[in-house]
Protein backbone atom coordinates (compact mmCIF):
# COMPACT_ATOMS: atom_id res chain seq x y z
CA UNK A 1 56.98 179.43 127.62
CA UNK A 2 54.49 182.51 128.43
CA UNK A 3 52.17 183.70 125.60
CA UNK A 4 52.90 187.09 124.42
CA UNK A 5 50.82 189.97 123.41
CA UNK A 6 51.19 191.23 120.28
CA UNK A 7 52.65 194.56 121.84
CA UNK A 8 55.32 192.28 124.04
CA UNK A 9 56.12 190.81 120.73
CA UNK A 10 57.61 193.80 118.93
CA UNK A 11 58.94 195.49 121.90
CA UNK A 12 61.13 192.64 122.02
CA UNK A 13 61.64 192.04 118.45
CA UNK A 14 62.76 196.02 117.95
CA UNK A 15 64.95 195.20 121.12
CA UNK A 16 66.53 192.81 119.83
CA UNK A 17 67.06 193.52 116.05
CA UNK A 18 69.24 196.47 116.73
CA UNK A 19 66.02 199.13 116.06
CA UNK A 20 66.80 199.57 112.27
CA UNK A 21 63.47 200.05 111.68
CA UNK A 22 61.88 203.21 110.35
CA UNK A 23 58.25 202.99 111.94
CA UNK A 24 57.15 206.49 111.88
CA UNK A 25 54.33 206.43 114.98
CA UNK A 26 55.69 204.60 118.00
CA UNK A 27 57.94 205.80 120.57
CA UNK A 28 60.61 203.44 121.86
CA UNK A 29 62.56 203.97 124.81
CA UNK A 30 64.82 202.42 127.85
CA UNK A 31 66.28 199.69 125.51
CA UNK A 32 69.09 197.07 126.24
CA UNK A 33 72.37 198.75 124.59
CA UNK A 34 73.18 197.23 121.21
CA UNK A 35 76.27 196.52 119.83
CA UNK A 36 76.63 197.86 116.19
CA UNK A 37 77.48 195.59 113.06
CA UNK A 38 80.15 196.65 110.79
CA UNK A 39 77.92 197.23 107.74
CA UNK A 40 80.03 195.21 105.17
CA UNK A 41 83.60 193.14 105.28
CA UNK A 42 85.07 195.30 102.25
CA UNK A 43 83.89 198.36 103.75
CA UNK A 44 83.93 198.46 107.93
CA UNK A 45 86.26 200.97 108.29
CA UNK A 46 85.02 204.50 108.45
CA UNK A 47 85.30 206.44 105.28
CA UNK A 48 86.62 210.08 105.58
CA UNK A 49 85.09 213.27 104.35
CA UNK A 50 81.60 211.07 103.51
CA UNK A 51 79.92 214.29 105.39
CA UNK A 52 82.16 216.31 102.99
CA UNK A 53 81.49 214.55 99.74
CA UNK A 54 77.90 214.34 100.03
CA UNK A 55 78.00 218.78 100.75
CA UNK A 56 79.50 218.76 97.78
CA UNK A 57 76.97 216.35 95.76
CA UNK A 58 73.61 217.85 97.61
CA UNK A 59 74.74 221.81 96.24
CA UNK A 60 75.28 220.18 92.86
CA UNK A 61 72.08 218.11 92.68
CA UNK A 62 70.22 220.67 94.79
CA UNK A 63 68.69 218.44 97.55
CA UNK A 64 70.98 220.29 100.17
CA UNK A 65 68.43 221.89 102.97
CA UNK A 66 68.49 224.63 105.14
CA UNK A 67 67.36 224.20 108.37
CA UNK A 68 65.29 227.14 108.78
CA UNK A 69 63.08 225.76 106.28
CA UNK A 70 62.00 222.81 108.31
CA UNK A 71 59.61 223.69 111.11
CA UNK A 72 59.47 220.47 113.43
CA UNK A 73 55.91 219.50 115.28
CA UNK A 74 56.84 216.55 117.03
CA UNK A 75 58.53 213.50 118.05
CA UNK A 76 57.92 210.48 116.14
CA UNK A 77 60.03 207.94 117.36
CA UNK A 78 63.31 207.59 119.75
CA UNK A 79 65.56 204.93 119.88
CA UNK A 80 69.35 204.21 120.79
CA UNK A 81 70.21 204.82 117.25
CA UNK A 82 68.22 207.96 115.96
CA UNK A 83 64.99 210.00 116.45
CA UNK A 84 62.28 210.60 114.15
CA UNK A 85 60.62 214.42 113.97
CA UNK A 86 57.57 215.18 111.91
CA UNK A 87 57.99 218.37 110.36
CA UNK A 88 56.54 220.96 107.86
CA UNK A 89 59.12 221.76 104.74
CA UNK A 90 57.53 224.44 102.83
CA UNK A 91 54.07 223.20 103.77
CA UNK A 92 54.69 219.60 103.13
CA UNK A 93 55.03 217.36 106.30
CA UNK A 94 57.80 215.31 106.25
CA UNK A 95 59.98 213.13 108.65
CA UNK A 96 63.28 214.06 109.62
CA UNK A 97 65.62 211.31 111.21
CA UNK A 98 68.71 212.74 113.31
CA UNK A 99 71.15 210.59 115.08
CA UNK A 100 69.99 210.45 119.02
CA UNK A 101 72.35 212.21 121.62
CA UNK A 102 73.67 211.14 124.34
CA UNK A 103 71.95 211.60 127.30
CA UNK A 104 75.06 212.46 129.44
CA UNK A 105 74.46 215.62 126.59
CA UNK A 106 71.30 215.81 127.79
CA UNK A 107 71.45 216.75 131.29
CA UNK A 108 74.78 218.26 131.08
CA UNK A 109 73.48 221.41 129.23
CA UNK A 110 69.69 221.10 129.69
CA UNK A 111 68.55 218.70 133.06
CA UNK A 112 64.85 220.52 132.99
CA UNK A 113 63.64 220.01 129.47
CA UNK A 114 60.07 218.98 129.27
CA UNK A 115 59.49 218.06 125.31
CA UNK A 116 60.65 217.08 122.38
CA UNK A 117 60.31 220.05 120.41
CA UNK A 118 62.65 221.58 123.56
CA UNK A 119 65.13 219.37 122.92
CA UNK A 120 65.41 219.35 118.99
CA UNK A 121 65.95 223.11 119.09
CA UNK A 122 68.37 222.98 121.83
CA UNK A 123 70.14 220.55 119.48
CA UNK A 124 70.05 222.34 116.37
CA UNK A 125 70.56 226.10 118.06
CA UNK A 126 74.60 225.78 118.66
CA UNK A 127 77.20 223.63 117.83
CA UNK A 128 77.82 220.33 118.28
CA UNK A 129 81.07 218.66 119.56
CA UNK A 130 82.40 215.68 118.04
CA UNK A 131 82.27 214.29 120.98
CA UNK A 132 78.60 214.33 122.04
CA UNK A 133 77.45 212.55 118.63
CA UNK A 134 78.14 208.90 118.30
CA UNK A 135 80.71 208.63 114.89
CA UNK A 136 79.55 205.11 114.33
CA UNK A 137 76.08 206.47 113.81
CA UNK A 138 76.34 209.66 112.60
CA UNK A 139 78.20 207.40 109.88
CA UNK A 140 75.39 204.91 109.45
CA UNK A 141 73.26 207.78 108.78
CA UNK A 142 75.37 210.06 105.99
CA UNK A 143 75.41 206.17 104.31
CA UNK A 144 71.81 206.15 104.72
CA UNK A 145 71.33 209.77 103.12
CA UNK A 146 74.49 209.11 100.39
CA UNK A 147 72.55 205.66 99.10
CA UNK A 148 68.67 207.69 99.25
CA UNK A 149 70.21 210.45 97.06
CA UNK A 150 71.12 208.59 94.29
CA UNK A 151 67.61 206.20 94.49
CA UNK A 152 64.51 207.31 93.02
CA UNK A 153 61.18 204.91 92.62
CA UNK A 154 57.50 205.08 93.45
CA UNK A 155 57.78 201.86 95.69
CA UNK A 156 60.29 203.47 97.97
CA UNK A 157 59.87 206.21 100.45
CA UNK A 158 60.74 209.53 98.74
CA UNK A 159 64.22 211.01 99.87
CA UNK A 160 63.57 214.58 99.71
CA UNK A 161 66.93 216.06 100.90
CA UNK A 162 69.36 216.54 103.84
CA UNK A 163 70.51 219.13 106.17
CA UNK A 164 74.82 218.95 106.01
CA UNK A 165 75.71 221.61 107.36
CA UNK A 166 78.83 221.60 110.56
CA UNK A 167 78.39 221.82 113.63
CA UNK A 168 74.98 221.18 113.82
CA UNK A 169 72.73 218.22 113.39
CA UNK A 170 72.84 215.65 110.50
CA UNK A 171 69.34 215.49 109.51
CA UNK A 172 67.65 212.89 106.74
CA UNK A 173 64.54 213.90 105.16
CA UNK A 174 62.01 211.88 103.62
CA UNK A 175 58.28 211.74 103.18
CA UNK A 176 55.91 211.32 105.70
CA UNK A 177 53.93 208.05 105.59
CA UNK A 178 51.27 208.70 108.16
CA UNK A 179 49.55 205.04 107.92
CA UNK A 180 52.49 203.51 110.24
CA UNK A 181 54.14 200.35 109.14
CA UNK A 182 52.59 197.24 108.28
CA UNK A 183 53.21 195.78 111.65
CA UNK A 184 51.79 197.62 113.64
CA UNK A 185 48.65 198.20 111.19
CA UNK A 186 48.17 193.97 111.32
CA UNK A 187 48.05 194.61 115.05
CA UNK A 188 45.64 197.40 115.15
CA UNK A 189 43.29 195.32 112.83
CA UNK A 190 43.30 192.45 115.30
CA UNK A 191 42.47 194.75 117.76
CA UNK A 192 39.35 196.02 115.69
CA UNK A 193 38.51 192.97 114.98
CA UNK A 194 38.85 191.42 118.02
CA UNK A 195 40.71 188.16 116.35
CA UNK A 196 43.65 186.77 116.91
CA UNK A 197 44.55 186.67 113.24
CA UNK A 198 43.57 189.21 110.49
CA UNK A 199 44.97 189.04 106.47
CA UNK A 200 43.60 191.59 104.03
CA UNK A 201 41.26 190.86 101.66
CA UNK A 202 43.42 188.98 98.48
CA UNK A 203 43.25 191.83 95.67
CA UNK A 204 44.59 193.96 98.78
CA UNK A 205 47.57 191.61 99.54
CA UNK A 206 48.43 191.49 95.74
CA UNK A 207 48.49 194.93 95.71
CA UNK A 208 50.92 194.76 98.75
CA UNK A 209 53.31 192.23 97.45
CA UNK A 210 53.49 193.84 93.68
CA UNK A 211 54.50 196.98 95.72
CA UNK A 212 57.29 195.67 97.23
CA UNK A 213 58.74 192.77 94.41
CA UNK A 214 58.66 196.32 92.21
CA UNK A 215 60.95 198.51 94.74
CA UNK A 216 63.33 195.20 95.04
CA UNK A 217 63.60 194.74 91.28
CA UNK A 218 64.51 198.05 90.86
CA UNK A 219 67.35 197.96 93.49
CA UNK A 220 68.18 194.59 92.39
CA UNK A 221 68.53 195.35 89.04
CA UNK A 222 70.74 198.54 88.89
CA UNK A 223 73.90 199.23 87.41
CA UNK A 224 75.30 198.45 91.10
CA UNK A 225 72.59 196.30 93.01
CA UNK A 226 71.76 197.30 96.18
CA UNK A 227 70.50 194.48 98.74
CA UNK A 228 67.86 196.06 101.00
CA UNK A 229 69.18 193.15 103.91
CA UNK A 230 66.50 194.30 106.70
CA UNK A 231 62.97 193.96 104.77
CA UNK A 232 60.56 193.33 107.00
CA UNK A 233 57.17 194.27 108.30
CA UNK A 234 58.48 197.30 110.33
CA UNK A 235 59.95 198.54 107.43
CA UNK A 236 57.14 198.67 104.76
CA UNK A 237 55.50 201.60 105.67
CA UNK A 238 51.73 203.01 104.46
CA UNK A 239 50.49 206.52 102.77
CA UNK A 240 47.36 208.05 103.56
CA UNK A 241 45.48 205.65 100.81
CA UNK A 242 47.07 202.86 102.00
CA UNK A 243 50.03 202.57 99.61
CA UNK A 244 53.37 200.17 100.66
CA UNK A 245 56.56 201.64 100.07
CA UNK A 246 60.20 200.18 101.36
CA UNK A 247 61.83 202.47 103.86
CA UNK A 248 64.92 202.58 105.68
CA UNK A 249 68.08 201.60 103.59
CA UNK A 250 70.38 202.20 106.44
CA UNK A 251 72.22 199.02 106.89
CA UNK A 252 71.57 198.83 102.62
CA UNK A 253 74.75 197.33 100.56
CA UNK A 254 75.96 198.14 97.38
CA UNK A 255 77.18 195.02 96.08
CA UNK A 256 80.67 194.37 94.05
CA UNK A 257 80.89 190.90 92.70
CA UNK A 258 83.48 188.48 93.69
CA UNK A 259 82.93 185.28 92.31
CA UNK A 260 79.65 184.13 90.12
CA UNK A 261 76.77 185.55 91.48
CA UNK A 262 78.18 185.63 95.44
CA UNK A 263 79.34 188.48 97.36
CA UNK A 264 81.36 189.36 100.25
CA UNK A 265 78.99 190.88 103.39
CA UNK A 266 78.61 190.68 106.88
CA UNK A 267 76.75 187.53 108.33
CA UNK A 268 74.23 188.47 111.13
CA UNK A 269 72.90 191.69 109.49
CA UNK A 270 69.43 192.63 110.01
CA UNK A 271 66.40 191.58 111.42
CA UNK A 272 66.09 187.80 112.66
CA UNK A 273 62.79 186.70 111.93
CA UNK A 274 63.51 187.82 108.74
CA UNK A 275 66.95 186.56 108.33
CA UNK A 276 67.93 184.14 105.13
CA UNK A 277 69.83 180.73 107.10
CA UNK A 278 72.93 181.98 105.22
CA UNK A 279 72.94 185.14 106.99
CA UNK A 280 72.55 183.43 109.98
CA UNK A 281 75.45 181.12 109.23
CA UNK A 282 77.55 183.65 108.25
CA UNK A 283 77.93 182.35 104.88
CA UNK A 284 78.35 184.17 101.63
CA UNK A 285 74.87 185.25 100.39
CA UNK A 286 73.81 188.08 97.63
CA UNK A 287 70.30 189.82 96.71
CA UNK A 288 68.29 186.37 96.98
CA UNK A 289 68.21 187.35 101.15
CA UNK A 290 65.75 190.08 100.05
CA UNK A 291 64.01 187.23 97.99
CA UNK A 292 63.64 185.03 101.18
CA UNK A 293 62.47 187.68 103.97
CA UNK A 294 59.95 188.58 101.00
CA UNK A 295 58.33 185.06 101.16
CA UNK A 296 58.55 185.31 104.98
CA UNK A 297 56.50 189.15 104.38
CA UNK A 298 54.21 187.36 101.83
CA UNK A 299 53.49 184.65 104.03
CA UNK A 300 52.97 187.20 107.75
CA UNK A 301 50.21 188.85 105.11
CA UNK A 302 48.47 185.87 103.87
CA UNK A 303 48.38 184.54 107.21
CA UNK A 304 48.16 187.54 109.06
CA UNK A 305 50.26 185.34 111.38
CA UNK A 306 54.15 185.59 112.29
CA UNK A 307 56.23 183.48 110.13
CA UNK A 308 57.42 180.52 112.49
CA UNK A 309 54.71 181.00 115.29
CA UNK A 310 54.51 177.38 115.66
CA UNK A 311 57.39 177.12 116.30
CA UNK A 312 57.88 180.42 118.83
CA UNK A 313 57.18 184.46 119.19
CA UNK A 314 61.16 184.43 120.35
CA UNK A 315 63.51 184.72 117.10
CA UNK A 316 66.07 183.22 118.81
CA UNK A 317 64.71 179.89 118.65
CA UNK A 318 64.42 180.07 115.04
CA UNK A 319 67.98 181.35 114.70
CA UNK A 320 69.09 178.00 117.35
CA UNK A 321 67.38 176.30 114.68
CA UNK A 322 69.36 177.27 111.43
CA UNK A 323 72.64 177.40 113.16
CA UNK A 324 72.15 173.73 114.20
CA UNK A 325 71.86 172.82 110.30
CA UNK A 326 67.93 172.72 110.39
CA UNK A 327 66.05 174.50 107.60
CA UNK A 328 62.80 175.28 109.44
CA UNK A 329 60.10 176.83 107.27
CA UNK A 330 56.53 177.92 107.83
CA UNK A 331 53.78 176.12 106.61
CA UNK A 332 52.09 177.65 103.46
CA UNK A 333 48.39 175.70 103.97
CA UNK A 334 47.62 178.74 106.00
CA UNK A 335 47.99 181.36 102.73
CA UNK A 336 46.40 181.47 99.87
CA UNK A 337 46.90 178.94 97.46
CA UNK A 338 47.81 180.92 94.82
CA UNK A 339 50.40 182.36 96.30
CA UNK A 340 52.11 178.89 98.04
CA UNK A 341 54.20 178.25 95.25
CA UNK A 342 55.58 181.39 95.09
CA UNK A 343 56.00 181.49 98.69
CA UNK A 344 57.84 178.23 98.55
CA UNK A 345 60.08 179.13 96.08
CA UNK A 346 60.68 182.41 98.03
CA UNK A 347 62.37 180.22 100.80
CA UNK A 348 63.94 177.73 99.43
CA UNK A 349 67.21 176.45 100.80
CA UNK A 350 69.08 177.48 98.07
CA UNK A 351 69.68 181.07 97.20
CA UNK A 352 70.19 179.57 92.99
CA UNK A 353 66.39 178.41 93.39
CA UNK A 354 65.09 181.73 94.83
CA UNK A 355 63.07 183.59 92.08
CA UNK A 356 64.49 186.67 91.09
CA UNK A 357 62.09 189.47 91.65
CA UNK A 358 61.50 190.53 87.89
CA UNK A 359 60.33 187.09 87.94
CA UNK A 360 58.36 187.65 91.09
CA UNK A 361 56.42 190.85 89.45
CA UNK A 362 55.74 188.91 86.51
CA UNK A 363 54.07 186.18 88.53
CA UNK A 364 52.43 188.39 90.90
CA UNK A 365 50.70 190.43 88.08
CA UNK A 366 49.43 187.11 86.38
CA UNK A 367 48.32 186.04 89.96
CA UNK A 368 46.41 189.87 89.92
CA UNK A 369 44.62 189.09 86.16
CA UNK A 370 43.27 185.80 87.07
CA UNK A 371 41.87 186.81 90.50
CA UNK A 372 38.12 186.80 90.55
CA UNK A 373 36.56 188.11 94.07
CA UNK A 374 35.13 185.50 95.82
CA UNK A 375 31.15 185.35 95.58
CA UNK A 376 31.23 185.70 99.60
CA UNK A 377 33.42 188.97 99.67
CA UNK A 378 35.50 186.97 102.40
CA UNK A 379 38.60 188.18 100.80
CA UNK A 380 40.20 184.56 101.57
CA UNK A 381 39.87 182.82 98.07
């Protein structure tokens, strides 16, 4: 099998995972066409009047915007789902994430247009037919905006509001994290570093994991849990001062409980590197999915290498491997050691023997007290 660069390696990977990612700083084009998951069993069908019900909830709550208050600077990122715009809202910048149109659209009304700032006003200036928006999206993304509207924590990217209005662009608006995700940030510190491999120094990586076993507690732990079901590297995005946050909820579940601690979702959802086997199997799973991509995260930052890489860059081997019964994991010797049994638990092969993520911060933050810097400064204790 040929070795691949790091850059081959997500181009594939967001090629393949159905580009649910939110990375704010890389444009992706000419993609194979995916086919879209339902987003739950209970709840596949397409719910009228969402678009309605959330006018109704933004006025009352007052996070409705106007779309003469967001100037837009430039394209972020394109793919066959959405595009990402940075913008200015009332001096702020911000990110604003509209579902893509088609490109028959495109050179129907406009075959010359040179930018993307041409083709965002173009879009926003009249009307738009039902029938040059995609429904399936355009419903992903009022999901997206109806489950960001009612969250609120300092470990997830802030929702700041949406523009609603009809006939004319559905537009989610959130802060602007200009350090990129954590993928691509690994891969520019290799690159600085010339090394194949890079990990942050520990006290950074702490810092990292507390950040994101906080945002999952808190959707895990509400009056209806949410399961993020796409955490991954792509999606853990960086302020200015280097801050982690969760982003993109879009494929995000409310969860109604069936039987015990089990719940009814669609197998297959999400990203595969990151997938939990029972995903994969297209068993009955819950929150503990979240649990096991965040031992795979833990482990890609302790490493600084991709979890199963011994195995292969291609996720598809890894998925051959869990649907033929195997239970493939990667091999915590190359993390810290204060963080392997954590790790291991993370993974295990049963969702009952995860660690819930309460338990996670609780660990983490006694992992944090007891850290002494190395005398070396190597950052690898």
């Amino acid at each position: 099998m040929p070795v691949l660069s790091d850059e081959d390696h997500l181009r594939i990977q967001k090629a393949r995972i159905g580009e649910t990612c939110e990375t704010q700083d890389v444009e992706v084009v000419d993609l194979p066409v995916q086919t879209k998951e339902s987003l739950c069993t209970e709840d596949s069908g397409r719910r009228p009047g969402r678009r309605s019900k959330l006018l109704g909830r933004a006025a009352e709550a007052r996070w409705k915007l106007r779309r003469s208050e967001l100037e837009m600077q430039r394209e972020l990122s394109r793919t066959l789902k959405s595009t990402l715009y940075l913008a200015t809202w009332k001096g702020t910048d911000v990110v604003m994430k509209c579902v893509e149109v088609p490109e028959t659209y495109d050179k129907k009304d406009e075959p010359q247009r040179k930018s993307s700032k041409e083709k965002f006003d173009l879009t926003a200036s009249r009307p738009l037919h039902a029938s040059e928006v995609n429904q399936d999206l355009l419903e992903e993304l009022l999901h997206e905006i109806e489950l960001l509207s009612s969250l609120r924590h300092p470990d997830l990217v802030l929702f700041i509001g949406a523009c609603l209005d009809r006939d004319s662009p559905v537009m989610c608006v959130t802060e602007y994290m200009p350090g990129g995700d954590l993928e691509r940030h690994f891969m520019a510190m290799r690159k600085k570093h010339q090394t194949p491999t890079w990990r942050p120094q520990f006290h950074q990586l702490l810092e990292w994991s507390l950040a994101v076993a906080r945002g999952l507690s808190f959707l895990h732990t509400r009056e209806e849990p949410i399961v993020h079901r796409d955490l991954k590297p792509l999606n853990l995005l960086l302020t200015r001062h280097g801050e982690v946050k969760i982003a993109d909820l879009g494929i995000s579940k409310m969860m109604a409980a069936v039987v015990g601690d089990v719940y009814i979702m669609t197998g297959g959802v999400g990203s595969w590197l990151y997938m939990a086997p029972e995903v994969v199997r297209h068993q009955q799973y819950n929150e503990k999915v979240d649990i096991y991509a965040f031992g795979l995260i833990m482990f890609f930052m302790s490493s600084g290498r991709h979890p199963f890489h011994e195995i292969s860059k291609d996720p598809e081997v890894v998925l051959r491997e869990f649907s033929l019964g195997k239970e493939p994991r990667p091999n915590v010797t190359e993390c810290h050691m204060a963080l392997r049994s954590l790790m291991a638990e993370s993974w295990h092969i049963s969702h009952q023997q995860r660690p819930s993520a309460q338990k996670i911060v609780l660990q983490l933050r006694e992992a944090a007290d007891n850290y002494t810097p190395p005398a070396c400064f190597c950052g690898r204790a």
